[in-house]
N, C-alpha and C. Protein backbone atom coordinates (compact mmCIF):
# COMPACT_ATOMS: atom_id res chain seq x y z
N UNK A 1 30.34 1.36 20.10
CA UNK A 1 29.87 0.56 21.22
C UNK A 1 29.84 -0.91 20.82
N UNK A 2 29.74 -1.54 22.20
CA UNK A 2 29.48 -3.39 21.48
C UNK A 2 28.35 -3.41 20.73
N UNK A 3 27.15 -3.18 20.95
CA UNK A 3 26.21 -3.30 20.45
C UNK A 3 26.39 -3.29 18.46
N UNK A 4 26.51 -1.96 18.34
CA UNK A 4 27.21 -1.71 17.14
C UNK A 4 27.96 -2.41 16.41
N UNK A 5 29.57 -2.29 17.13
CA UNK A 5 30.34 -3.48 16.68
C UNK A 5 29.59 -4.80 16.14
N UNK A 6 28.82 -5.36 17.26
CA UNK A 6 28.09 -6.49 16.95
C UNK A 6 27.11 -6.40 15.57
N UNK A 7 26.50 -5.53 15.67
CA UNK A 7 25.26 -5.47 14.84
C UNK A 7 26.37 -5.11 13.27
N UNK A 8 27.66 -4.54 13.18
CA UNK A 8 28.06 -4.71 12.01
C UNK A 8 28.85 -6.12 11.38
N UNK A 9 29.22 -6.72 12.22
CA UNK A 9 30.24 -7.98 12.60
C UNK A 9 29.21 -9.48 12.73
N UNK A 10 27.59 -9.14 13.08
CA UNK A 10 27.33 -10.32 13.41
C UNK A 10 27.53 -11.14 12.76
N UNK A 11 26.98 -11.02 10.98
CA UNK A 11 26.91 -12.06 10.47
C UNK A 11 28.48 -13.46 10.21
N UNK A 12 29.17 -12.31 11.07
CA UNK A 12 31.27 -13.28 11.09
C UNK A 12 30.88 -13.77 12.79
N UNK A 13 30.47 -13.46 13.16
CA UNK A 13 30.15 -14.16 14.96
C UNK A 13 29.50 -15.75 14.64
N UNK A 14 28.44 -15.36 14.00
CA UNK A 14 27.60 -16.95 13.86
C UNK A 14 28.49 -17.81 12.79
N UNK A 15 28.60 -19.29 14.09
CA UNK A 15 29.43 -20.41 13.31
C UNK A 15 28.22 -21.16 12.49
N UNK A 16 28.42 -20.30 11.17
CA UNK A 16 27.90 -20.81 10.31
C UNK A 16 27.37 -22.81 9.83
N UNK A 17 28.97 -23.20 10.28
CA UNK A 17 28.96 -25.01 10.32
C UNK A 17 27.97 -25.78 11.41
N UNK A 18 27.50 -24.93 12.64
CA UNK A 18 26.84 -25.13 13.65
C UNK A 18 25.20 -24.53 13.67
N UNK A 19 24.94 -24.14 12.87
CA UNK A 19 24.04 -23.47 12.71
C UNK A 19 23.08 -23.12 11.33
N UNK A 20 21.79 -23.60 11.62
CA UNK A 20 21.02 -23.27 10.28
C UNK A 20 19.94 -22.56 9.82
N UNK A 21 19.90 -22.05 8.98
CA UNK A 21 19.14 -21.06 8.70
C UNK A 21 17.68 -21.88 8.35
N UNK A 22 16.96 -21.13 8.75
CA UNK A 22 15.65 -21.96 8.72
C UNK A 22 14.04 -21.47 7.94
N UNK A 23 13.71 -21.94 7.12
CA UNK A 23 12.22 -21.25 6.65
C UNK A 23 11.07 -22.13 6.78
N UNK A 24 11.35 -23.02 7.43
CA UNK A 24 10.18 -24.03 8.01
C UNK A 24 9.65 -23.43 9.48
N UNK A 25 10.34 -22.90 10.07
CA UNK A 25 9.71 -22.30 11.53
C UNK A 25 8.77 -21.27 11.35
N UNK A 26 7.45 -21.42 12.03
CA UNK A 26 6.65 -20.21 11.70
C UNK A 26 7.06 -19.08 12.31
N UNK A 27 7.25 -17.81 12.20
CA UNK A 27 8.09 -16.91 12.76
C UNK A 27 6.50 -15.85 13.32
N UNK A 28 5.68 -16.31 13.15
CA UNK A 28 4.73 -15.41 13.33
C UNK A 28 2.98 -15.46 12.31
N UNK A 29 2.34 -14.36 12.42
CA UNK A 29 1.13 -13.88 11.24
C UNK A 29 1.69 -12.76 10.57
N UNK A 30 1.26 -13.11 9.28
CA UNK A 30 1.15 -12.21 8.10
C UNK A 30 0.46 -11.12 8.75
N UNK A 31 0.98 -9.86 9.29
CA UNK A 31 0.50 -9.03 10.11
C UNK A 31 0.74 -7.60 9.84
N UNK A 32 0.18 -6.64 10.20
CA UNK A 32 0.58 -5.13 10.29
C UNK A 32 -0.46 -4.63 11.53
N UNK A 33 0.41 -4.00 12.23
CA UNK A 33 -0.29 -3.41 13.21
C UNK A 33 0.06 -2.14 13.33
N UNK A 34 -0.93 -1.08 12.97
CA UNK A 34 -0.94 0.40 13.22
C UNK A 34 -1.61 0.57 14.92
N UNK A 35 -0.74 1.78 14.85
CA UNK A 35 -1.34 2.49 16.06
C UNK A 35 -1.28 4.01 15.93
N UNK A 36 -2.13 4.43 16.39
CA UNK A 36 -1.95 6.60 16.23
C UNK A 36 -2.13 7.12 17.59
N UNK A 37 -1.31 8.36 18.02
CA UNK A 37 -2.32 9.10 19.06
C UNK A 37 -1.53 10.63 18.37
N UNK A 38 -2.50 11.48 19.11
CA UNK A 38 -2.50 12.59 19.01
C UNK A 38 -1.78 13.20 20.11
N UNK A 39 -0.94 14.10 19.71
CA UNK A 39 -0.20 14.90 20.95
C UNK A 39 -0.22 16.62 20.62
N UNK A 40 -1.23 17.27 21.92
CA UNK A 40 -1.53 18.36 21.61
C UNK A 40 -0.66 19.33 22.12
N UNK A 41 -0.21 20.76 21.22
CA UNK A 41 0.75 21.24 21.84
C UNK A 41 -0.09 22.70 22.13
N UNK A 42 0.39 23.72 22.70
CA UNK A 42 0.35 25.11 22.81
C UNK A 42 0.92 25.89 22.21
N UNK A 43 2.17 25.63 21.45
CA UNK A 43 2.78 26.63 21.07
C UNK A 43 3.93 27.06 21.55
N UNK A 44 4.30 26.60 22.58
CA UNK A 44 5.78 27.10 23.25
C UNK A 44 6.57 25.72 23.23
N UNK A 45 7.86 26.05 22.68
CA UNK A 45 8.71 24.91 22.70
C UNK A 45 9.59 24.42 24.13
N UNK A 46 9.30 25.41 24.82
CA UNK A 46 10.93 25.61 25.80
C UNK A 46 9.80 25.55 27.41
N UNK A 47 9.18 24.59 27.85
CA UNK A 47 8.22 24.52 29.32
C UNK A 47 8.28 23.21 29.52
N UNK A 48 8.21 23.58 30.83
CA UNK A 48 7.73 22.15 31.44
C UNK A 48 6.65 21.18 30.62
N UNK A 49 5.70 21.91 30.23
CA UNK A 49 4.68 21.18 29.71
C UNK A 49 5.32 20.84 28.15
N UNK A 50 5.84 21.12 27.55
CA UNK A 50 6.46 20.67 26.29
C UNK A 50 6.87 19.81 26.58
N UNK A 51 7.82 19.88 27.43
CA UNK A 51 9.02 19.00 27.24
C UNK A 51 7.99 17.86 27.62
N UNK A 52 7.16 17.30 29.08
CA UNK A 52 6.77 16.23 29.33
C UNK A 52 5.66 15.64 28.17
N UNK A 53 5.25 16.54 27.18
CA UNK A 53 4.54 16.00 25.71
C UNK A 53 5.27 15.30 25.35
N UNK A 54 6.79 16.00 25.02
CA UNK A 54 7.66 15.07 23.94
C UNK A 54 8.34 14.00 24.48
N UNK A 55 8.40 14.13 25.93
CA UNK A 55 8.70 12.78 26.79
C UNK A 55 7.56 11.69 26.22
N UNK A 56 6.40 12.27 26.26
CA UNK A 56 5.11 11.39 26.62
C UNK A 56 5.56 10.70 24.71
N UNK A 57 5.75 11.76 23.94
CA UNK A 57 5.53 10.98 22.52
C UNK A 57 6.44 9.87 22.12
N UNK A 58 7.81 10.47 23.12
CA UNK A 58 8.89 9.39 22.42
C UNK A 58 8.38 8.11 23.29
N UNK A 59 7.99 8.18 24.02
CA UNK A 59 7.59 6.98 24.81
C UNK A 59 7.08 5.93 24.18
N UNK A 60 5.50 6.58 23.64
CA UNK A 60 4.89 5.90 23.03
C UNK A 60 5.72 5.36 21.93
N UNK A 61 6.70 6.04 20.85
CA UNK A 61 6.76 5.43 19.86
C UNK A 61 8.16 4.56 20.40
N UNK A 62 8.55 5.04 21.39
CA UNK A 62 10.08 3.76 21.53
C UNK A 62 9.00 1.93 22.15
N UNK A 63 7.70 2.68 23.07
CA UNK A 63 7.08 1.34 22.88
C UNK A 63 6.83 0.64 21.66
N UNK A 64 6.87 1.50 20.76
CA UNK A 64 6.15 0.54 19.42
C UNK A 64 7.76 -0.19 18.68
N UNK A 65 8.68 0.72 18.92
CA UNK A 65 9.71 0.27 18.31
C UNK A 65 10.95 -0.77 18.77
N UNK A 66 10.96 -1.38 20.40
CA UNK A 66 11.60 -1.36 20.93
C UNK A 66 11.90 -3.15 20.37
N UNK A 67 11.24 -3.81 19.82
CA UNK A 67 11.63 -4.95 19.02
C UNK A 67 12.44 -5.19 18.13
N UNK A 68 13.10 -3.41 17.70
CA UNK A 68 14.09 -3.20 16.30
C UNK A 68 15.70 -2.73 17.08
N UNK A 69 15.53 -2.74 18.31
CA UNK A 69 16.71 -2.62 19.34
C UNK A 69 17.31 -1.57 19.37
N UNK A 70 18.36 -1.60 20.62
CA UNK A 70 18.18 0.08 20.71
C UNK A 70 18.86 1.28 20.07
N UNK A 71 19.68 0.55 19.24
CA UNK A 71 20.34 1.47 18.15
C UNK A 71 19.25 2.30 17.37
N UNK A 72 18.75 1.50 16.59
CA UNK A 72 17.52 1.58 15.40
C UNK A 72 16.61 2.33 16.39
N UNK A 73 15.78 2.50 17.53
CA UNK A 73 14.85 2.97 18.36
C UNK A 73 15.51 4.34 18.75
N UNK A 74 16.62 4.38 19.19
CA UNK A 74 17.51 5.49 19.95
C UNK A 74 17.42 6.41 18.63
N UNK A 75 18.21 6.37 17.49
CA UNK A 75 18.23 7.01 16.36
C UNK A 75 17.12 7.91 15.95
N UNK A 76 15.84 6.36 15.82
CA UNK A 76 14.21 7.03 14.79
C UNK A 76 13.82 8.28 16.51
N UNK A 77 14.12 7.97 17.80
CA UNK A 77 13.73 8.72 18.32
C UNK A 77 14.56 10.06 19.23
N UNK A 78 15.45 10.04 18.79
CA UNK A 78 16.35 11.57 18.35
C UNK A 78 15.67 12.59 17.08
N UNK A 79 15.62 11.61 16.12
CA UNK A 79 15.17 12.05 15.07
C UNK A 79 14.25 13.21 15.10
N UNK A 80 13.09 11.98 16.15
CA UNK A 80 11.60 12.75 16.32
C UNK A 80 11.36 13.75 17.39
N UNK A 81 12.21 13.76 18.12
CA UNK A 81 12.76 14.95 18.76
C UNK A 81 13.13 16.39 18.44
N UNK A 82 14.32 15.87 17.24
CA UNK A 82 14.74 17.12 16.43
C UNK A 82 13.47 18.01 15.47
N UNK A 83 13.00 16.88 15.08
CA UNK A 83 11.69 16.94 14.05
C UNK A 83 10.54 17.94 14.90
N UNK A 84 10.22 17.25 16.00
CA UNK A 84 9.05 18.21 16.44
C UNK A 84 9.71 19.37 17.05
N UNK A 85 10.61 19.48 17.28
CA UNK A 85 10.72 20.91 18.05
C UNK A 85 11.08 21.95 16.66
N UNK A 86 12.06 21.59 15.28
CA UNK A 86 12.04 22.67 13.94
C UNK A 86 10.66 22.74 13.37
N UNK A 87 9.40 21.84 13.54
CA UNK A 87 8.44 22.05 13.00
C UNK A 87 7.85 22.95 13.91
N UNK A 88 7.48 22.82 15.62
CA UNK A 88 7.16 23.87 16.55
C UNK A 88 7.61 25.47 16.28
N UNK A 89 8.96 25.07 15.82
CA UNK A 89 9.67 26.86 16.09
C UNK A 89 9.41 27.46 14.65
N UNK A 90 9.15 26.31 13.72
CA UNK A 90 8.86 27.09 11.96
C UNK A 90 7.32 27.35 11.73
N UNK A 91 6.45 26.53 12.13
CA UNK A 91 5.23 26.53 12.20
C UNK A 91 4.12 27.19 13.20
N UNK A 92 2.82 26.74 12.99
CA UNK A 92 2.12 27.39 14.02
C UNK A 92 1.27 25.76 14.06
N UNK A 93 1.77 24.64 14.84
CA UNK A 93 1.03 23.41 15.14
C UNK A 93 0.38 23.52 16.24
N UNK A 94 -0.80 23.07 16.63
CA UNK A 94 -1.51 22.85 17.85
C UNK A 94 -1.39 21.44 18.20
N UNK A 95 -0.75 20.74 17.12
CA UNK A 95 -0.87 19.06 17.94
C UNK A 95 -0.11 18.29 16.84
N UNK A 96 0.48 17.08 16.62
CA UNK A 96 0.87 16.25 15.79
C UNK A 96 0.17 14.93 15.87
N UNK A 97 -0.30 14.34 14.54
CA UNK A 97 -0.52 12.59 15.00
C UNK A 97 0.65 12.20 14.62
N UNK A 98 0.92 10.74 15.40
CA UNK A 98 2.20 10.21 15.17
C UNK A 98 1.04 8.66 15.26
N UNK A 99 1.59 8.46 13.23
CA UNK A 99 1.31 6.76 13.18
C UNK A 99 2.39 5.98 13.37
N UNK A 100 1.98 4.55 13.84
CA UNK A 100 3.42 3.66 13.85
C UNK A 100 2.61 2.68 13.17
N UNK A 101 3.61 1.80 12.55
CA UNK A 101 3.04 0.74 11.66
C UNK A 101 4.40 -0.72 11.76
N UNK A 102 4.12 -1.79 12.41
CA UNK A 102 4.81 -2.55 12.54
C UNK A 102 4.51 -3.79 11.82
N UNK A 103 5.15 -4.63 10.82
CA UNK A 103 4.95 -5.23 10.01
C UNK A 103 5.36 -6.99 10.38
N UNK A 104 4.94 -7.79 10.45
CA UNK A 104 5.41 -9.25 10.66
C UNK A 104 5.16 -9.97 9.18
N UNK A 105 6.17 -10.79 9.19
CA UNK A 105 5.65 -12.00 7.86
C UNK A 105 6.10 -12.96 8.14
N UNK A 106 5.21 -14.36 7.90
CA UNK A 106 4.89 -15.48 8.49
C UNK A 106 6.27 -16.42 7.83
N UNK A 107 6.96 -16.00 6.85
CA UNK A 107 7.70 -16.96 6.06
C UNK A 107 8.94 -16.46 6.01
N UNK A 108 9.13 -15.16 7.64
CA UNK A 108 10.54 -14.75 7.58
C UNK A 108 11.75 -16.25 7.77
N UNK A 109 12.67 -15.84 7.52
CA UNK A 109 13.98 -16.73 7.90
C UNK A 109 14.41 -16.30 9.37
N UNK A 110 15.00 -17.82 9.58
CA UNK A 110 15.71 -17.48 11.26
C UNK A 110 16.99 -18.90 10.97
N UNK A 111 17.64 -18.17 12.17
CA UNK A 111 18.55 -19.32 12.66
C UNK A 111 18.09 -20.57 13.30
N UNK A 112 18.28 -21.54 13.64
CA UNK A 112 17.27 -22.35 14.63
C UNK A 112 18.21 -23.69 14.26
N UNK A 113 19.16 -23.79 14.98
CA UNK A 113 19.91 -23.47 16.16
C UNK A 113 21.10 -22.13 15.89
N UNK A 114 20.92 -21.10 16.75
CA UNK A 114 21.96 -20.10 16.10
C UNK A 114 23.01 -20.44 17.27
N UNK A 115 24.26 -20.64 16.59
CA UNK A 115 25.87 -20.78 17.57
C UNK A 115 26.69 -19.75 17.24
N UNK A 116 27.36 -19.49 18.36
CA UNK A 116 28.16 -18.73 17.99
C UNK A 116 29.53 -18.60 18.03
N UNK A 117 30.72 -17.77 17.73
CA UNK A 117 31.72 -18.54 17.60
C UNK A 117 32.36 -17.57 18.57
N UNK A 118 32.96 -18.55 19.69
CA UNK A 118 32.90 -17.74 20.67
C UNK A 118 34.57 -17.34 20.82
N UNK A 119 35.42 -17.40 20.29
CA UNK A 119 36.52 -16.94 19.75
C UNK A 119 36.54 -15.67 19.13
N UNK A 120 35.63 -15.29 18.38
CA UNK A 120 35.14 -14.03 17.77
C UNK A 120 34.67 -13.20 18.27
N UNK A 121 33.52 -13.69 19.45
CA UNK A 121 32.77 -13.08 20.50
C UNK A 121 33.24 -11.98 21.28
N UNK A 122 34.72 -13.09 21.64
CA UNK A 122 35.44 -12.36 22.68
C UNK A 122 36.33 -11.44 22.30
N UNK A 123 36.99 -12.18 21.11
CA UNK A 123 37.57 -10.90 20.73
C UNK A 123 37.17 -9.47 20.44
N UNK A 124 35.79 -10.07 19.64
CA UNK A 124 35.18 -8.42 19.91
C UNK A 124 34.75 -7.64 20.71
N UNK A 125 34.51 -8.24 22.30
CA UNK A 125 34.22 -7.82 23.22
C UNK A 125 35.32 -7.30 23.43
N UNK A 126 37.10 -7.33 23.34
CA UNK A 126 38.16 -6.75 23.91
C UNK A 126 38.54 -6.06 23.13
N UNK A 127 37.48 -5.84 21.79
CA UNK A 127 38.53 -5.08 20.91
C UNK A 127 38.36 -3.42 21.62
């Protein structure tokens, strides 16, 4: 997909001569933010009511993740999909917590001004 393409290619997109990398911009707080909930199950993998749990869980965690874009989000939440339903059918769970933990640091790097080279752009858009 473009997305992809892009996310392997970016760092050849940005015209480097136009653009600088920056560690003077505050990018944020020295931060971590957890969050937990509990999702209670019954025991049957294959119902209505399952399935709208594991709707309800990926939800929550694609909210927590959706800043890491949707490759990285789509992936961790397939994952957790696959994950709770072999632990349901191997186990005997009544519920899972699911922590998320999102991390900021104040002295990340950025572009600022990021350009791009739009010769490259396009081509990769037609490739």
């Amino acid at each position: 997909s473009i997305i992809q393409d892009f996310h392997n290619h970016g760092k050849y997109l940005v015209d480097l001569e136009k653009s600088t990398l920056r560690k003077d911009v505050p990018f944020g707080n020295n931060a971590v933010r957890l969050n937990t909930r509990y999702f209670p199950f019954n025991g049957e993998t294959r119902n209505q009511d399952f399935e709208a749990k594991l709707l309800d869980m990926k939800s929550f965690i694609g909210s927590e993740l959706y800043k890491l874009g949707s490759s990285i989000s789509g992936k961790v939440l397939q994952a957790v999909h696959q994950q709770t339903i072999k632990q349901l059918e191997e186990n005997d769970i009544t519920g899972t917590l699911v922590i998320t933990a999102v991390c900021n640091h104040a002295e990340a790097s950025r572009f600022s001004p990021m350009v791009f080279d739009i010769e490259k752009s396009v081509e990769l858009w037609n490739s």
